[in-house]
N, C-alpha and C. Protein backbone atom coordinates (compact mmCIF):
# COMPACT_ATOMS: atom_id res chain seq x y z
N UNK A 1 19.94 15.17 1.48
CA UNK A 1 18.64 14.50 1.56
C UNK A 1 18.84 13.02 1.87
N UNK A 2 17.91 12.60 3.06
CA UNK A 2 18.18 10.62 3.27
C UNK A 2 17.67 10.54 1.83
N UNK A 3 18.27 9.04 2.19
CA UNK A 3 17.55 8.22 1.20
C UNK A 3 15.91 7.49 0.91
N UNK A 4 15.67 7.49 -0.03
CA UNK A 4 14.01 7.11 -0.19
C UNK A 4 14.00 6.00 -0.08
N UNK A 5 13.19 4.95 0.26
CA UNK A 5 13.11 3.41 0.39
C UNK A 5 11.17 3.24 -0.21
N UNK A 6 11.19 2.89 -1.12
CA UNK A 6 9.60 2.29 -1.02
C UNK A 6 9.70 1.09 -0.91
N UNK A 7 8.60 0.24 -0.20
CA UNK A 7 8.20 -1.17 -0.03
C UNK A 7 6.86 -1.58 -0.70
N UNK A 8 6.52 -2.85 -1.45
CA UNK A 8 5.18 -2.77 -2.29
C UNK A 8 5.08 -4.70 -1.56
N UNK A 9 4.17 -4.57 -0.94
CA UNK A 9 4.15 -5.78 -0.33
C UNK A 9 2.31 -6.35 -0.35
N UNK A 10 2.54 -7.52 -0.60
CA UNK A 10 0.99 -8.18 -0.37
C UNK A 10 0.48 -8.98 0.79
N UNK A 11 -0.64 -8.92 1.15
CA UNK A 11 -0.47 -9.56 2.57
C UNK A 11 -2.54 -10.30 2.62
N UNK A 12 -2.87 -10.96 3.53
CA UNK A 12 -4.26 -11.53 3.48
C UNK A 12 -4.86 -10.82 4.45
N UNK A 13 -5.67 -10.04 4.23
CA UNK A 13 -6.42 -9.50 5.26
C UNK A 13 -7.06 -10.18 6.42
N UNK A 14 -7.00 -9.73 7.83
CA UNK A 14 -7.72 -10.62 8.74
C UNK A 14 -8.91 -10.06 9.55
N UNK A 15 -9.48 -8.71 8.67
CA UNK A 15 -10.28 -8.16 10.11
C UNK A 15 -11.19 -7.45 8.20
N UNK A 16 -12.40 -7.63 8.83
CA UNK A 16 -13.69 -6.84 7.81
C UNK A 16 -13.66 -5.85 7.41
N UNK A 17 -13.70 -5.69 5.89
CA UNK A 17 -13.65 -4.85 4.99
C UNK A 17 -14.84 -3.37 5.36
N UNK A 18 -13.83 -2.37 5.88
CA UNK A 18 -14.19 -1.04 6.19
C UNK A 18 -15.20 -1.18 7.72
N UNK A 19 -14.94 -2.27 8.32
CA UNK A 19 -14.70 -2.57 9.84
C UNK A 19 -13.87 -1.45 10.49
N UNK A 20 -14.27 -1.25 12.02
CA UNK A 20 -13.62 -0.13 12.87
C UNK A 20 -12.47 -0.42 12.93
N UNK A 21 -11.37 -2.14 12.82
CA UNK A 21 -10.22 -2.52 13.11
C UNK A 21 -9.61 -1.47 11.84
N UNK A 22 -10.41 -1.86 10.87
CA UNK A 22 -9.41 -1.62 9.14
C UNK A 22 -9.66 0.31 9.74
N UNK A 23 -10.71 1.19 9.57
CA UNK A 23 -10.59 2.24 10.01
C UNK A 23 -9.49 2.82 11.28
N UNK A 24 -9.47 2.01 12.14
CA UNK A 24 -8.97 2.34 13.04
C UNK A 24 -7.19 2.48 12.49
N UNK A 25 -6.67 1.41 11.75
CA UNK A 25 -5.34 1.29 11.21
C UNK A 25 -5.73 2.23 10.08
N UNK A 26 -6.09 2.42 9.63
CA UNK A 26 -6.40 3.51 8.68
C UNK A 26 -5.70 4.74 9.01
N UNK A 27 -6.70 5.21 9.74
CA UNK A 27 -6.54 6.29 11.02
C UNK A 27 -5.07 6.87 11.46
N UNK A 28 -4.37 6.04 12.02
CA UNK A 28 -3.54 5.49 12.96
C UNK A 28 -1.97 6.14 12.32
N UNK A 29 -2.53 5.15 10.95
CA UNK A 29 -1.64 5.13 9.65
C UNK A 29 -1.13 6.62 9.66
N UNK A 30 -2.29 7.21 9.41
CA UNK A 30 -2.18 8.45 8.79
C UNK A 30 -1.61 9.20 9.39
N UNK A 31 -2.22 9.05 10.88
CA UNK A 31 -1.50 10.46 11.38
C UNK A 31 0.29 10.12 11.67
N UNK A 32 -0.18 8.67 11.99
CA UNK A 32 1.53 8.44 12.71
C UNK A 32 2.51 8.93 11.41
N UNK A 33 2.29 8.66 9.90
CA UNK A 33 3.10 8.81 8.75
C UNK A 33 3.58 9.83 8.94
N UNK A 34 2.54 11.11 9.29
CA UNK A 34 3.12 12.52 9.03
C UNK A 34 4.25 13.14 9.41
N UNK A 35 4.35 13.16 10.61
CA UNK A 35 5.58 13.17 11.26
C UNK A 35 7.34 12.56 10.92
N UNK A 36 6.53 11.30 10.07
CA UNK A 36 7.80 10.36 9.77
C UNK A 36 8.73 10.76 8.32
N UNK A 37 7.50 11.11 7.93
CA UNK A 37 7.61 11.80 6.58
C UNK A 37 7.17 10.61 5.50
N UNK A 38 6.60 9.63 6.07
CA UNK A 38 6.19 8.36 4.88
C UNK A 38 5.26 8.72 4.60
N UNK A 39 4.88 8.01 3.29
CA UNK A 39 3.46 8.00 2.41
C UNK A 39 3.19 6.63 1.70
N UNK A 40 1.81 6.71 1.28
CA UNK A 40 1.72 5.68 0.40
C UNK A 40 0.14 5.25 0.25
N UNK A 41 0.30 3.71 -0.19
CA UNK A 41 -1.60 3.73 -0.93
C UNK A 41 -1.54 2.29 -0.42
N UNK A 42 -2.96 2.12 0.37
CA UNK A 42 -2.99 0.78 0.62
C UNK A 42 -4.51 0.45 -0.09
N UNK A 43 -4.50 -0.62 -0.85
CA UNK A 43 -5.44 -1.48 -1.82
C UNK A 43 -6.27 -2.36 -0.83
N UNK A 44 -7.44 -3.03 -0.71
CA UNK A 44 -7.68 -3.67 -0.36
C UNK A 44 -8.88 -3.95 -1.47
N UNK A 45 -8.37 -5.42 -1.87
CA UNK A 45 -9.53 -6.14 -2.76
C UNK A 45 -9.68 -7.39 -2.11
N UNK A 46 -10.82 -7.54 -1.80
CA UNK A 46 -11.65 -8.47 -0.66
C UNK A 46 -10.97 -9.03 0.09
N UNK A 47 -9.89 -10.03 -0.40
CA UNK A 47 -9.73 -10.55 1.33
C UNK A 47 -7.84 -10.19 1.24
N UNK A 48 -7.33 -9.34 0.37
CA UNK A 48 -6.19 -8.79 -0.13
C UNK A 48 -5.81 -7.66 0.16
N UNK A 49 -4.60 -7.88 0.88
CA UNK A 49 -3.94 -6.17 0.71
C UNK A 49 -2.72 -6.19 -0.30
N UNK A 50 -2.58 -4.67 -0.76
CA UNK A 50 -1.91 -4.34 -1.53
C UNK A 50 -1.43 -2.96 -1.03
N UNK A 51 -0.22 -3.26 -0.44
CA UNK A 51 0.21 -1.55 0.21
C UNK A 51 1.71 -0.89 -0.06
N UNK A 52 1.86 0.00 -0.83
CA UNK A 52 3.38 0.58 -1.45
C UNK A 52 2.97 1.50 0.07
N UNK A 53 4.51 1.58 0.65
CA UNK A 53 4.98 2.71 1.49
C UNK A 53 6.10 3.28 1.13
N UNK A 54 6.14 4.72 1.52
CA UNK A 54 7.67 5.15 0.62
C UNK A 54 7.84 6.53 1.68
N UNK A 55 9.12 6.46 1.91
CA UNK A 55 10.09 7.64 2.72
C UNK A 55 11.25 7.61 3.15
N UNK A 56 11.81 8.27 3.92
CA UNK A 56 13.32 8.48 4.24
C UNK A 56 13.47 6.18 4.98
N UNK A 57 14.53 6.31 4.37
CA UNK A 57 14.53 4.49 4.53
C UNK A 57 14.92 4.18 6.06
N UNK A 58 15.25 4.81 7.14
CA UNK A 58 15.38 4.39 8.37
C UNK A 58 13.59 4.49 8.77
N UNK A 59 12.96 5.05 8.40
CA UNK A 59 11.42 5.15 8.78
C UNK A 59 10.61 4.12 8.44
N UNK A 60 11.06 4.01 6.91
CA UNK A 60 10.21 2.56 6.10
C UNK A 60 10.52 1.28 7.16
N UNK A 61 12.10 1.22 7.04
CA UNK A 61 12.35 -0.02 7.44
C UNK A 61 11.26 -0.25 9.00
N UNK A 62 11.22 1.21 10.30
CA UNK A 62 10.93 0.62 11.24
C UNK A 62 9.16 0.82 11.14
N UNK A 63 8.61 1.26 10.19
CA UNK A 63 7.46 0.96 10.01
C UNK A 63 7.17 -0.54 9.33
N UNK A 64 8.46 -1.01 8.43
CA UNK A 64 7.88 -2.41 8.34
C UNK A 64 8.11 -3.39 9.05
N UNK A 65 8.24 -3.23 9.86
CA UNK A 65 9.03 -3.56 11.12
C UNK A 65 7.84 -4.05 12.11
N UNK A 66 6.38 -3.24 12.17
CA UNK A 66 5.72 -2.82 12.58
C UNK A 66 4.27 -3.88 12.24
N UNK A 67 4.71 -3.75 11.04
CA UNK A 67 3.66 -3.63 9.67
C UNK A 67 3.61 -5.77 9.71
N UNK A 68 4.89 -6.00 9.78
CA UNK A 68 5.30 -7.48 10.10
C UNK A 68 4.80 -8.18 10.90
N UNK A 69 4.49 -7.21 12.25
CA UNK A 69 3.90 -7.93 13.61
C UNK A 69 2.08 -7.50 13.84
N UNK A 70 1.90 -6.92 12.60
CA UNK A 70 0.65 -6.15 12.81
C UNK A 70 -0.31 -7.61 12.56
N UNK A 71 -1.14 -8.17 13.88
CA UNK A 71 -2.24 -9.32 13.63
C UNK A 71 -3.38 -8.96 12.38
N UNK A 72 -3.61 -7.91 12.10
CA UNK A 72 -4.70 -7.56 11.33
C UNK A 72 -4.60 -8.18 10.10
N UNK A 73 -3.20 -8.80 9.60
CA UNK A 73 -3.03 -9.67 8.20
C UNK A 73 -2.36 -10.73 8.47
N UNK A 74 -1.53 -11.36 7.58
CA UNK A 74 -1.09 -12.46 7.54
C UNK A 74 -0.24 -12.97 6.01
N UNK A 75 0.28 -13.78 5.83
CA UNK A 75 1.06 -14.06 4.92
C UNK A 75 1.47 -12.53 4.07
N UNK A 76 1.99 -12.11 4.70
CA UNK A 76 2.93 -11.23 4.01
C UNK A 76 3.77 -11.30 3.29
N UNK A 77 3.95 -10.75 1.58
CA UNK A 77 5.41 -11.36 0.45
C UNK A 77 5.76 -9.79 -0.01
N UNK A 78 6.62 -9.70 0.34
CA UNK A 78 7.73 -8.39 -0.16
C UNK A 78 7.51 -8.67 -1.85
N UNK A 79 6.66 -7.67 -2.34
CA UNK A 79 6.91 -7.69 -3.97
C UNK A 79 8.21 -6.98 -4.35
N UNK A 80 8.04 -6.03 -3.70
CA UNK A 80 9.13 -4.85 -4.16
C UNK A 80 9.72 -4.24 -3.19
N UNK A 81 11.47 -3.93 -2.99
CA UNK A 81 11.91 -3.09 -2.01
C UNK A 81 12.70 -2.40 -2.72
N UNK A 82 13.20 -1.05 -2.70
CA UNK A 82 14.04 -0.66 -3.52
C UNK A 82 14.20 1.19 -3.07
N UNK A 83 15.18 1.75 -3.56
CA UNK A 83 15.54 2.63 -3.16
C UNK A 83 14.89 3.62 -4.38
N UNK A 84 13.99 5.00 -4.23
CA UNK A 84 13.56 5.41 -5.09
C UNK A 84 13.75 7.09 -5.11
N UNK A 85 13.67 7.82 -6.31
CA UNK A 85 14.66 9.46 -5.96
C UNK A 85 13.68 10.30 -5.76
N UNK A 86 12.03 9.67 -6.20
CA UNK A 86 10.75 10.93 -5.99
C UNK A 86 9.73 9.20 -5.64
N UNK A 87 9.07 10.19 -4.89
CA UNK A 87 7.66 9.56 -4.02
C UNK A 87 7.10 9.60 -5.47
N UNK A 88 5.89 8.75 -5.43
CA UNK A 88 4.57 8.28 -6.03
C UNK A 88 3.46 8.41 -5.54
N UNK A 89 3.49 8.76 -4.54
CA UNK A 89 2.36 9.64 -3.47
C UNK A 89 3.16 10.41 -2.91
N UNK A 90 3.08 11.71 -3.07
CA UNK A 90 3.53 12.97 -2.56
C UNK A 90 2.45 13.28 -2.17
N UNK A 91 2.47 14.17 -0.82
CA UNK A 91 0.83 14.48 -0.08
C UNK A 91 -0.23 13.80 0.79
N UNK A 92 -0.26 12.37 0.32
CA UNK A 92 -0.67 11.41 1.13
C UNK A 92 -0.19 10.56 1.81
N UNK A 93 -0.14 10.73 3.25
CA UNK A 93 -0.04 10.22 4.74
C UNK A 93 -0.32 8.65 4.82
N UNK A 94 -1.17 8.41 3.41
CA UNK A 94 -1.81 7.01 3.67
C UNK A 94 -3.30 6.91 2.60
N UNK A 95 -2.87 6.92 1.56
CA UNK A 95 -4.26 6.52 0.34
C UNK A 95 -4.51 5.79 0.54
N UNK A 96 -6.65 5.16 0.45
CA UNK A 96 -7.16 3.67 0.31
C UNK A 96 -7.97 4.03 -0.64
N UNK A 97 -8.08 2.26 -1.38
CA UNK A 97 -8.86 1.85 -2.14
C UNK A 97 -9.14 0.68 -2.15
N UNK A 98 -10.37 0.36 -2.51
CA UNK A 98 -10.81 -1.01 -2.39
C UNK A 98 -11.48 -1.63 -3.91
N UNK A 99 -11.83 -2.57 -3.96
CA UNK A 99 -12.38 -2.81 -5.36
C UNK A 99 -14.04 -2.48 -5.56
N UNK A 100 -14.85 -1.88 -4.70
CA UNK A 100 -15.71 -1.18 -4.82
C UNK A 100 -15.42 0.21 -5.81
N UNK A 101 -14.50 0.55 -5.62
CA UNK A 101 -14.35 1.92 -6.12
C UNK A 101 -13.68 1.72 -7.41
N UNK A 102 -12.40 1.04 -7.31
CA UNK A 102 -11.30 0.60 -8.34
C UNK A 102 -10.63 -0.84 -8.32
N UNK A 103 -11.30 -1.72 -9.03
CA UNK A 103 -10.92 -3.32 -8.96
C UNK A 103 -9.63 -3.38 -9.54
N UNK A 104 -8.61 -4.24 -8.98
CA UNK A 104 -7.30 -4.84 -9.53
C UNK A 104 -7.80 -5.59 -9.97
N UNK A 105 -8.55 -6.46 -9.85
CA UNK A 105 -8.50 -7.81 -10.92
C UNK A 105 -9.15 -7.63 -12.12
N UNK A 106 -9.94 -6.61 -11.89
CA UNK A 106 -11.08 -5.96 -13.81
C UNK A 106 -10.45 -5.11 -14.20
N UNK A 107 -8.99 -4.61 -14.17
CA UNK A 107 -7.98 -3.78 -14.28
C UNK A 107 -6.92 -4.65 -14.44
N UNK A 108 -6.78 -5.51 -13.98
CA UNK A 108 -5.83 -6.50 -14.61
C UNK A 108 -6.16 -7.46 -15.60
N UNK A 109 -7.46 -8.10 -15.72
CA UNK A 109 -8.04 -8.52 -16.61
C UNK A 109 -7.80 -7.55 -17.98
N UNK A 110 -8.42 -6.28 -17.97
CA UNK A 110 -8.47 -5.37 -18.79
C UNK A 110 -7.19 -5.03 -19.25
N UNK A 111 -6.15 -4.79 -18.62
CA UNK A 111 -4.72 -4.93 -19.52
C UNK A 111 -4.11 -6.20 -19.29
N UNK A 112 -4.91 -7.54 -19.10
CA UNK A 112 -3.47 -8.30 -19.64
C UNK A 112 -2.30 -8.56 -18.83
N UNK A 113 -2.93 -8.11 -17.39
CA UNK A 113 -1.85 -8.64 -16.37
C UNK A 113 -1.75 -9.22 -15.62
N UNK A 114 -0.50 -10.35 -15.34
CA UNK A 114 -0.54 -11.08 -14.20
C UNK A 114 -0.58 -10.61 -13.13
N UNK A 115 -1.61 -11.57 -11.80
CA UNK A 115 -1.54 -11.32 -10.93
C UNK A 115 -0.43 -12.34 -9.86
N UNK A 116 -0.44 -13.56 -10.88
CA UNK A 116 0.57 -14.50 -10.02
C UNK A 116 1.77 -14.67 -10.88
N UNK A 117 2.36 -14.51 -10.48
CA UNK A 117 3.11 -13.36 -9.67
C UNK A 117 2.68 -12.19 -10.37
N UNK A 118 2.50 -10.89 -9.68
CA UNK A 118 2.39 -9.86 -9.69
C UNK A 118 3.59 -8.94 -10.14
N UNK A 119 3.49 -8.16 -11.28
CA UNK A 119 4.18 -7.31 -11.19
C UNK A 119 4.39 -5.90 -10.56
N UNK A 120 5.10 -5.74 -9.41
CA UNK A 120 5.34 -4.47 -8.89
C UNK A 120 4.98 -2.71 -9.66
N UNK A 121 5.40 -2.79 -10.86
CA UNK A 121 5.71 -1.19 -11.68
C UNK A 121 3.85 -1.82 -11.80
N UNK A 122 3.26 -2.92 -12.21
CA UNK A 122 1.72 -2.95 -12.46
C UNK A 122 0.93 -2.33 -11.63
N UNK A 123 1.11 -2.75 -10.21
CA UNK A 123 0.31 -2.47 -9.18
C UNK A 123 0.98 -1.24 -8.53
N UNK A 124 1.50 -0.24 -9.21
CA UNK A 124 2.04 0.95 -8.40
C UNK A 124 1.15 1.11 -9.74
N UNK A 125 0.91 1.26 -10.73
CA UNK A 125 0.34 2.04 -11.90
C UNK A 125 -1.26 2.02 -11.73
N UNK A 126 -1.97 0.76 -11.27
CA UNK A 126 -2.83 0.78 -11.02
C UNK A 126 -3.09 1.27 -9.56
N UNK A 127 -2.17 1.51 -8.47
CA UNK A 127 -3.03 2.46 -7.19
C UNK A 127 -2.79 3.74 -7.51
N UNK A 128 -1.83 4.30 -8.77
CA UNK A 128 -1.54 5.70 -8.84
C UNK A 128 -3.06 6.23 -9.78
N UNK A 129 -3.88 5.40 -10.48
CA UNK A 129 -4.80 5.76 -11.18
C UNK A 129 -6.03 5.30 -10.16
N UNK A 130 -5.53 4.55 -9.45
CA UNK A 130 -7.35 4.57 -8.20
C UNK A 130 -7.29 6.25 -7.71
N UNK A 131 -5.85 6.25 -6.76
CA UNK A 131 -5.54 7.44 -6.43
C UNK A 131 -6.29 8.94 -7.09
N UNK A 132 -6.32 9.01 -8.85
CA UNK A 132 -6.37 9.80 -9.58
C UNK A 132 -7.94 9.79 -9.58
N UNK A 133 -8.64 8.99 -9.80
CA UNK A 133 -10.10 8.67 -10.05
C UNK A 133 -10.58 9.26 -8.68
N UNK A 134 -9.90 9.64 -7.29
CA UNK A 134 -10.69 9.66 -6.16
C UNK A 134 -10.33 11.85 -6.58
N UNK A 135 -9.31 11.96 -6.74
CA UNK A 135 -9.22 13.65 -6.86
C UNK A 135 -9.86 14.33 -7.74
């Protein structure tokens, strides 16, 4: 079996919240993942992304690769890179959530967590329970 690579990275959104650009990468996301064998959950709280990707690590890397040159954001910070032995989204091509549905910050408020700096294991715990609230 390759190896697993997840990436948990934050970045500033540059194109309108549930706009045809954000759908369209949405979209895009999804189908291109399947094939690759990646997965993962991308957050968007207002003008914030929050996106863990995770799969065989020659895929991650050239999707972040991708993900780097993509105009749709901007200031991009690697929270987390790391080599991992089971997915956290198994099944999904590409999860969203936004703070309409499931807020990070009234979820971080509510337990007590920093957002500056952010802890990584936080914000994988909180998109694995947006995740849960949508099934």
């Amino acid at each position: 079996m390759s190896q697993l690579l997840a990436i948990l990275y934050r970045s500033e959104a540059l194109v309108p919240q549930g706009g045809v650009k954000e759908r369209q990468m949405l979209d895009l996301s999804r189908s291109d993942n399947i094939p690759r064998q990646v997965t993962g959950f991308l957050h968007r709280e207002h003008d914030i992304y929050y996106q863990w990707i995770e799969g065989p690590k020659i895929e991650v890397d050239a999707l972040f690769a991708k993900i780097m040159a993509d105009t749709r954001h901007s200031r991009i910070k690697v929270l987390s890179r790391h080599e991992v032995t089971e997915r956290s989204f198994p099944g999904w091509s590409m999860g969203y959530g936004n703070a309409a549905g499931c807020s990070l910050f009234d979820w971080a408020a509510r337990h007590d967590m920093p957002l500056h700096p952010p802890r990584p294991e936080d914000i994988l715990a909180f998109m694995k329970l947006c995740l849960s609230l949508k099934a």
